[in-house]
C-alpha atoms as a PDB file:
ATOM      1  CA  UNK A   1      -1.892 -20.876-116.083  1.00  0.00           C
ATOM      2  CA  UNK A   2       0.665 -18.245-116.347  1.00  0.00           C
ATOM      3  CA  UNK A   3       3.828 -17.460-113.916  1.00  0.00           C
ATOM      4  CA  UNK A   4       7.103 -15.932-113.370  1.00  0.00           C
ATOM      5  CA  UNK A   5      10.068 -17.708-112.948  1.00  0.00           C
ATOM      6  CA  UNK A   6      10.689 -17.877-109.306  1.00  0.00           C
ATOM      7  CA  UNK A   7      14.169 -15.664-109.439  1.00  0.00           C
ATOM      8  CA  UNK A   8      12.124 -13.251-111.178  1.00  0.00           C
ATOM      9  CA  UNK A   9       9.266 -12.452-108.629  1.00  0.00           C
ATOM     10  CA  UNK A  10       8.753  -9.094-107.386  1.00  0.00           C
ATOM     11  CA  UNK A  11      11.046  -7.517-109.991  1.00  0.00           C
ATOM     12  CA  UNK A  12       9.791  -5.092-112.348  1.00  0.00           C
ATOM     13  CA  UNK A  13       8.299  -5.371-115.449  1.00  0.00           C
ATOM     14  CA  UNK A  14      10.841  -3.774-117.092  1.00  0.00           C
ATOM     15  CA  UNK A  15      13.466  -6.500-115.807  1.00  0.00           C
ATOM     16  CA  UNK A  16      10.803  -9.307-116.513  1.00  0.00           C
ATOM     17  CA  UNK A  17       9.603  -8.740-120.226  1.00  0.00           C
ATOM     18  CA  UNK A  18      13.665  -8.639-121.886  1.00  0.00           C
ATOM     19  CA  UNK A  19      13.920 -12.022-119.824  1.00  0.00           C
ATOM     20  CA  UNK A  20      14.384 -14.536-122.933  1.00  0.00           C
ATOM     21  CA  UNK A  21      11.839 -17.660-120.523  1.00  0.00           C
ATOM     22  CA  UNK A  22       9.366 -15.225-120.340  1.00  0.00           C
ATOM     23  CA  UNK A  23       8.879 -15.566-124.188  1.00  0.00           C
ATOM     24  CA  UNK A  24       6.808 -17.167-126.155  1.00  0.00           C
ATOM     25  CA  UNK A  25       8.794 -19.954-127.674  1.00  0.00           C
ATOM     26  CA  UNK A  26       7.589 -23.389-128.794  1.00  0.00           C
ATOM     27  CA  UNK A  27       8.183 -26.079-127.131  1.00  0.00           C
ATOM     28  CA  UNK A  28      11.277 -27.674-128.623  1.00  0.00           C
ATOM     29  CA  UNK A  29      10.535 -31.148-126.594  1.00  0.00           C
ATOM     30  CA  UNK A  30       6.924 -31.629-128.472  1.00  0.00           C
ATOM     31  CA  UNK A  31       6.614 -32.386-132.370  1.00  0.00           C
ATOM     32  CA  UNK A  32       5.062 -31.381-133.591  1.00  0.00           C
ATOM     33  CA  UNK A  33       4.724 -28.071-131.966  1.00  0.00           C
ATOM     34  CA  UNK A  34       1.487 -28.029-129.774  1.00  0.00           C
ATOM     35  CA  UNK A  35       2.670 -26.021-127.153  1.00  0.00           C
ATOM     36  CA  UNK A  36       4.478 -22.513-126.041  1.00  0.00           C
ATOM     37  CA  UNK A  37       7.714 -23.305-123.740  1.00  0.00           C
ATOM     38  CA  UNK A  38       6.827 -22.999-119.765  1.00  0.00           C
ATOM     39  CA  UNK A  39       8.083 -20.003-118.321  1.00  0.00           C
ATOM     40  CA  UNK A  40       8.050 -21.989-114.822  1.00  0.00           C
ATOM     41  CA  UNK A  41       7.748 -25.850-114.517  1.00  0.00           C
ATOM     42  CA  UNK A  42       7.748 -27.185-110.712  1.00  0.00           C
ATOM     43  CA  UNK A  43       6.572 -29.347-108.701  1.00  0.00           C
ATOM     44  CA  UNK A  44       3.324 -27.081-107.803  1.00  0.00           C
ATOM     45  CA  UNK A  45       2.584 -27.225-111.798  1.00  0.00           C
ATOM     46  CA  UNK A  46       3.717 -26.157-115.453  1.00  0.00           C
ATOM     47  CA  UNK A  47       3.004 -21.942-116.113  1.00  0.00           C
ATOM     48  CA  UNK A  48       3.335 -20.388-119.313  1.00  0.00           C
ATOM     49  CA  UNK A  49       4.771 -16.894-119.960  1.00  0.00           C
ATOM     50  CA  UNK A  50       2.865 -13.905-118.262  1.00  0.00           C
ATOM     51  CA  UNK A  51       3.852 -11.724-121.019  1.00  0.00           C
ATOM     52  CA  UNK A  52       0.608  -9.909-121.752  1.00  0.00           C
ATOM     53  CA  UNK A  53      -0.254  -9.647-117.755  1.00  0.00           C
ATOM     54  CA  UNK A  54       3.306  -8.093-116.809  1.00  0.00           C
ATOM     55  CA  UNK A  55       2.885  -5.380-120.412  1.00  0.00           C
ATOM     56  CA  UNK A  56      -0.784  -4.864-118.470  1.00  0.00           C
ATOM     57  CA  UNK A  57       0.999  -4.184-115.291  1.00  0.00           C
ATOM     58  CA  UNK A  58       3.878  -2.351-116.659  1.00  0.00           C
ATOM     59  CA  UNK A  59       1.224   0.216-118.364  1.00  0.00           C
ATOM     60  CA  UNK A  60      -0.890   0.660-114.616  1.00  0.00           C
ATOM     61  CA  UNK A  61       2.175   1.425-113.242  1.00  0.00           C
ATOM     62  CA  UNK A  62       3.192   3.621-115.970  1.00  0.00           C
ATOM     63  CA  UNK A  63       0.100   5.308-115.767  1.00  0.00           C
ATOM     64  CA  UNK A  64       0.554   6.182-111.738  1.00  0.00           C
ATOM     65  CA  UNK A  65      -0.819   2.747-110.376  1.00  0.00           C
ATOM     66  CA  UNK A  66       1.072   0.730-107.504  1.00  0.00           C
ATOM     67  CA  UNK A  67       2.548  -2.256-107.341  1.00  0.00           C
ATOM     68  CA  UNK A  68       1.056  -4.777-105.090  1.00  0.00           C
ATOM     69  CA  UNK A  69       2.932  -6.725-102.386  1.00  0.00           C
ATOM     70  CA  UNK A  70       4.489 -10.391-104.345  1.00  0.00           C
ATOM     71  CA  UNK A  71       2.373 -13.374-103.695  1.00  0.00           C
ATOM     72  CA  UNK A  72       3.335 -15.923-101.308  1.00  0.00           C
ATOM     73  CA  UNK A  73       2.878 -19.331-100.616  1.00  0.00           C
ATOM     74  CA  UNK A  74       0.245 -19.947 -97.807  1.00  0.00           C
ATOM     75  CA  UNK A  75      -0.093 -23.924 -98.494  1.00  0.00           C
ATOM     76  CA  UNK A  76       1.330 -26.088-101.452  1.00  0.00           C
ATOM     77  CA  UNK A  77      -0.813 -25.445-104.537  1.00  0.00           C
ATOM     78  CA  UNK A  78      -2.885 -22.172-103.044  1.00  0.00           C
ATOM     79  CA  UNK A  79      -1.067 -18.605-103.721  1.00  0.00           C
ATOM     80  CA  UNK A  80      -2.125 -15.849-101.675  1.00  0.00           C
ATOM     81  CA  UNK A  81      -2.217 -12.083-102.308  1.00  0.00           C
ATOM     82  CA  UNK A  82      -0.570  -9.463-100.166  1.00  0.00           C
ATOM     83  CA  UNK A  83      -0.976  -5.986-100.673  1.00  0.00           C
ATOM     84  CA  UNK A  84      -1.163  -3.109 -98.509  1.00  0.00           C
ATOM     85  CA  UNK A  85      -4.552  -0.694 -99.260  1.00  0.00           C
ATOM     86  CA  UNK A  86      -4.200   2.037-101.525  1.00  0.00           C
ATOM     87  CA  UNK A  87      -4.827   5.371-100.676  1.00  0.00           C
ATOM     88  CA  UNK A  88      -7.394   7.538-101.488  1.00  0.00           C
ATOM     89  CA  UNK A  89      -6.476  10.699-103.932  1.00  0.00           C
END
């Protein structure tokens, strides 16, 4: 599972990827190392850095594609998608 910090949803890629917990660092608290350090650890579960979905992201918006609408929380442990319809051309 991958994920965001929580003070880092909705921001841009561009203010995500220079954000040192969304690297890939191992886990100082396991030796030996077996393990990248969690980007987000709550009590809804342990995520690991989304760095190769936000560079993906980064490069559709780049390339003209929207942003959708963040995810919220609709019950504890199920995320939900909100996003407006895009537009024909």
């Amino acid at each position: 599972m991958a994920g965001i910090p929580a003070d880092l949803g909705g921001e841009a890629p561009a203010l995500i990827l220079p954000e040192e917990r969304t690297e890939y660092l191992e886990d100082p608290t396991m030796v030996p190392p077996q393990r990248i350090l969690p980007s987000c650890d709550t009590a809804n579960g342990v995520a690991f850095p989304p760095r190769r979905m936000v560079e993906v992201a980064a490069g559709i918006e780049e390339g003209g594609g929207r942003r959708p609408a963040p995810y919220t929380r609709s019950s504890p442990g199920r995320v939900t998608r909100l996003a407006a319809p895009v537009p024909p051309r």
